[in-house]
Protein backbone atom coordinates (compact mmCIF):
# COMPACT_ATOMS: atom_id res chain seq x y z
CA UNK A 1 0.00 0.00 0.00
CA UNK A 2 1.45 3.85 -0.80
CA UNK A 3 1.83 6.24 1.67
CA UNK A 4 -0.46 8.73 2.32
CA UNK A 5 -0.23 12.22 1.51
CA UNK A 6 -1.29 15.02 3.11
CA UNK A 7 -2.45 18.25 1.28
CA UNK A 8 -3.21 21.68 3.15
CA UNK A 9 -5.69 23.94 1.22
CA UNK A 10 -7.77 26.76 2.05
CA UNK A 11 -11.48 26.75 3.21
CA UNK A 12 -14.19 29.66 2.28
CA UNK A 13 -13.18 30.79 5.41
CA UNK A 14 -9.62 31.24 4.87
CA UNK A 15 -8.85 28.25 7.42
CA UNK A 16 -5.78 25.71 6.69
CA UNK A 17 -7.72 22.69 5.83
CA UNK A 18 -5.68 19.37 5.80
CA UNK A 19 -7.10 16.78 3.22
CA UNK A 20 -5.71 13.37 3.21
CA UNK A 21 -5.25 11.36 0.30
CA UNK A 22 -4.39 7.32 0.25
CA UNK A 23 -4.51 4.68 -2.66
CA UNK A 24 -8.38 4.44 -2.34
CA UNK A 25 -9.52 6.98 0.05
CA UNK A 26 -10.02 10.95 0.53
CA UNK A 27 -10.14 12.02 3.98
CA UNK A 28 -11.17 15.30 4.87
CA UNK A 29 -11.83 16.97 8.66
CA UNK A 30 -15.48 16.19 9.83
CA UNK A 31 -17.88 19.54 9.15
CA UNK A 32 -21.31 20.32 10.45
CA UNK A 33 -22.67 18.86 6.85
CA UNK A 34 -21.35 15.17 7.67
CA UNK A 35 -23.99 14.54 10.24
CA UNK A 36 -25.56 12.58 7.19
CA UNK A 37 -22.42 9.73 7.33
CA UNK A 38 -22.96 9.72 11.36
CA UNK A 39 -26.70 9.33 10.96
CA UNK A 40 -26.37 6.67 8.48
CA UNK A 41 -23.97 5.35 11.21
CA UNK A 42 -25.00 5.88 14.64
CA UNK A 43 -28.40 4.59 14.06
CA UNK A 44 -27.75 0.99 12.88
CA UNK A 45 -28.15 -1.52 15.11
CA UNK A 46 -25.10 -4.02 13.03
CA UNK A 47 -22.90 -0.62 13.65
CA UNK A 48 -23.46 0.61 17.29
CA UNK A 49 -23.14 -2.78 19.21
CA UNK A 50 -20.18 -2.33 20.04
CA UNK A 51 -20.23 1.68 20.59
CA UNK A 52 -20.79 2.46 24.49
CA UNK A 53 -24.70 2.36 24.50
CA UNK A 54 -24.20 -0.90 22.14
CA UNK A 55 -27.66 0.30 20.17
CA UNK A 56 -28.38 3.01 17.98
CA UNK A 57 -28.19 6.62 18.83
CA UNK A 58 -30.99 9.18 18.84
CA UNK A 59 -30.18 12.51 16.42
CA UNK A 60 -30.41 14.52 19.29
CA UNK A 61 -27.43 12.70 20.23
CA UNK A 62 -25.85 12.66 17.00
CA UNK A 63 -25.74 16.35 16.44
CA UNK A 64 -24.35 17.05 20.12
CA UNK A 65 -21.57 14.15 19.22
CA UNK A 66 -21.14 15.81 16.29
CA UNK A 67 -20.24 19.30 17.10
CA UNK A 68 -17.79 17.99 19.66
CA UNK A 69 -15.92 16.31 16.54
CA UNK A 70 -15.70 19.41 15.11
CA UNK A 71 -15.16 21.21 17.66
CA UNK A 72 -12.03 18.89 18.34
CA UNK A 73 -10.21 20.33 15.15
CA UNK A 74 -9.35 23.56 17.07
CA UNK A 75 -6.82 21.42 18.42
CA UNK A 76 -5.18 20.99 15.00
CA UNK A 77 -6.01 17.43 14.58
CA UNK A 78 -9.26 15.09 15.14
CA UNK A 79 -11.55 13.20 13.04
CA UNK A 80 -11.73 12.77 9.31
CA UNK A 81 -14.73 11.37 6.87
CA UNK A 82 -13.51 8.81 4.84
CA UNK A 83 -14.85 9.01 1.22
CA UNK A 84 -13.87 6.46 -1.56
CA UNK A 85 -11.54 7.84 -4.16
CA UNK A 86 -13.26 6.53 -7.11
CA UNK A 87 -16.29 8.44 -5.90
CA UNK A 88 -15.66 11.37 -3.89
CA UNK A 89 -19.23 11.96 -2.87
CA UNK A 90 -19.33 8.76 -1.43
CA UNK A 91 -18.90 8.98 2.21
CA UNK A 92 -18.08 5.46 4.07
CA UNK A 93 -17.04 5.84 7.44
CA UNK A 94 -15.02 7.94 9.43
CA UNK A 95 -11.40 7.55 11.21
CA UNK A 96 -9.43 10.03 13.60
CA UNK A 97 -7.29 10.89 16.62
CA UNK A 98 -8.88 12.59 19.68
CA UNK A 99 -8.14 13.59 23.40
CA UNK A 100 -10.06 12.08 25.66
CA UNK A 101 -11.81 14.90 27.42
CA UNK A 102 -11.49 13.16 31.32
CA UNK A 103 -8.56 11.38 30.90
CA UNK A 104 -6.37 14.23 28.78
CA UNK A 105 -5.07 11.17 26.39
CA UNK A 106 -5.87 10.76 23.31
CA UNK A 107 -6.76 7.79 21.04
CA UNK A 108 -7.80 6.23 17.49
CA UNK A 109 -11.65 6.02 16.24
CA UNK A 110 -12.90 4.79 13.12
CA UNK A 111 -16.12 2.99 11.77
CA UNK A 112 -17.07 2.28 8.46
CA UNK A 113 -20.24 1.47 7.08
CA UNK A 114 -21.14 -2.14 7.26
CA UNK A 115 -21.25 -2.70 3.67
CA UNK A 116 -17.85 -1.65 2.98
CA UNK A 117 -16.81 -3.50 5.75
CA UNK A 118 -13.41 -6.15 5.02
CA UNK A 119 -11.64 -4.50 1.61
CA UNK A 120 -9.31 -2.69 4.36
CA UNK A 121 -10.37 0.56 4.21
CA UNK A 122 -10.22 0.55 7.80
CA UNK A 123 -6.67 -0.19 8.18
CA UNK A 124 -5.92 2.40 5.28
CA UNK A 125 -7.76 5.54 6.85
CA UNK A 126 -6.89 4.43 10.28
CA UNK A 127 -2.90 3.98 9.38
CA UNK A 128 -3.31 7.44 7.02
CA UNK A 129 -5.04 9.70 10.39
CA UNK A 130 -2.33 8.12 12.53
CA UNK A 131 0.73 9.51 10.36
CA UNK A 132 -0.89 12.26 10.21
CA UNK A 133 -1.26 12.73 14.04
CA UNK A 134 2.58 11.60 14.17
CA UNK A 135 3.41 14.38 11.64
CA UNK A 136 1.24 17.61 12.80
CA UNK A 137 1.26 17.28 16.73
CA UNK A 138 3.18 16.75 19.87
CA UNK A 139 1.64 13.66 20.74
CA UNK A 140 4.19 10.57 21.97
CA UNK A 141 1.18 8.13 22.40
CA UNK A 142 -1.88 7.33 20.85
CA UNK A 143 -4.38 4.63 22.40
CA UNK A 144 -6.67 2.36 21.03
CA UNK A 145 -10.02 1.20 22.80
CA UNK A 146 -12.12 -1.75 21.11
CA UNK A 147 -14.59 -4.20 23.10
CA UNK A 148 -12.91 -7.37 23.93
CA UNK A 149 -15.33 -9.41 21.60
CA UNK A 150 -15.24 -7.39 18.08
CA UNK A 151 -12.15 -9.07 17.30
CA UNK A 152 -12.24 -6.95 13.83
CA UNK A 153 -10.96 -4.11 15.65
CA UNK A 154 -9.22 -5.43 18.27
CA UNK A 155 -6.97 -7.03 15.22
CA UNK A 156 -7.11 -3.91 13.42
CA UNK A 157 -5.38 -2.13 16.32
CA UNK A 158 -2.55 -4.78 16.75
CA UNK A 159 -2.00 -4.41 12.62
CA UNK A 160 -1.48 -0.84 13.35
CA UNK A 161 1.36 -1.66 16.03
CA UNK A 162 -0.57 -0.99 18.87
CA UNK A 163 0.09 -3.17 21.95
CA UNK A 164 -2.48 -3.87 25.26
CA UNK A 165 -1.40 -1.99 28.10
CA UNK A 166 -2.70 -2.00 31.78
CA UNK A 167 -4.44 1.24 31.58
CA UNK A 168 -8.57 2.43 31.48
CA UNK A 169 -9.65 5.13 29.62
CA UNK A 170 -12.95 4.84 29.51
CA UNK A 171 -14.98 3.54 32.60
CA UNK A 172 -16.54 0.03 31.36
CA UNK A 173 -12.94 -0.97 31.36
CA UNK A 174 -14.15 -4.74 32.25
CA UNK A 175 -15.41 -5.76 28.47
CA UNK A 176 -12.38 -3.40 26.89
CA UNK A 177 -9.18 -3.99 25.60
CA UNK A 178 -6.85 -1.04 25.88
CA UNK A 179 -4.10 -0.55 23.59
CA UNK A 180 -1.03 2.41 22.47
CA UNK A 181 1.53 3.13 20.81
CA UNK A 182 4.40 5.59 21.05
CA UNK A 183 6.04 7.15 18.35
C-alpha cells in the first residue's frame, strides 16, 4: 500500500484545511454537513453494538456528538470522513485521533459502514489519520479502545502496532481492551 499524503488547502473561510489522500480513500476533517455519514452510522443496530450504548443513537445525540468532533479540530487534529476515491461523494465511514476529554489522552476512532466493511479501508484511513497525528502534533502516544469481543478491531489495532497496556480510559474498562503506541 502507498503512503499517504497530506495536502493543506484553504477553506471559504480562509482556514488551513488538511485533506488526506491514500490509494483508495479521501479524507477530509469532519464539518457540520457530515452529520448525514454519522446518521447513516450511529443509528444501525449491526454498527453501534459495540459503541458504548451498544444500540443506535438518537439525532439529538448525534448532532451534540457531532459538534464535539468538530469542535475537536481547534486542536489541529481530530476526526476525518472517509470518502472512496473513485467516488468522492461517497462517504463510508469515518477515522481520527482525539483527546479524551477526562482522561487528557488521546486515542484512534474509526467505523465504516457495514457494507464496505473487510476491503481494508479501515486499516488504510486508520494507518493514514495516525501519520498524520505523528506528523502535525506533539503527541508521543496514541491509544486504542475496542470491546474485547469485536475481534475486527481489536486485530485492526494490533496491525497498526498498537500493543495492550494495563491502563482504562474509559470507565466500562471490564469488556475493553486497551491498547497504544508511542512514536
Amino acid at each position: 500500500m502507498s503512503c499517504s499524503e497530506i495536502v493543506h488547502v484553504h477553506s471559504a473561510k480562509d482556514e488551513m484545511v488538511s485533506m488526506i489522500n491514500t490509494e483508495r480513500l479521501i479524507l477530509t476533517p469532519v464539518r457540520e454537513e457530515d452529520i448525514d455519514i454519522y446518521t447513516q452510522m450511529l443509528t444501525r443496530a449491526d454498527i453501534t453494538r459495540y459503541l458504548p450504548s451498544g444500540k443506535p443513537y438518537s439525532l439529538e445525540y448525534i448532532e451534540n456528538y457531532l459538534s464535539k468532533r468538530v469542535a475537536h479540530w481547534a486542536r489541529g487534529f481530530g476526526t476525518f470522513i472517509v470518502s472512496l476515491k473513485a467516488n468522492p461523494a461517497v462517504k463510508i465511514g469515518y477515522a481520527g485521533v482525539e483527546t479524551i476529554p477526562d482522561v487528557g489522552l488521546s486515542d484512534i476512532r474509526y467505523g465504516i459502514l457495514t457494507e464496505y466493511q473487510g476491503f481494508g479501508y479501515a486499516y488504510e484511513a486508520a494507518k493514514a489519520v495516525l501519520d498524520f497525528t505523528w506528523q502535525t502534533t506533539c503527541l508521543s502516544k496514541v491509544y486504542g479502545v475496542a470491546v474485547i469481543d469485536n475481534t475486527a478491531s481489536v486485530n485492526l489495532l494490533q496491525k497498526l502496532g498498537l500493543s495492550p497496556v494495563n491502563e482504562t480510559l474509559y470507565d466500562d474498562g471490564n469488556d475493553l481492551v486497551t491498547m497504544a503506541i508511542e512514536r
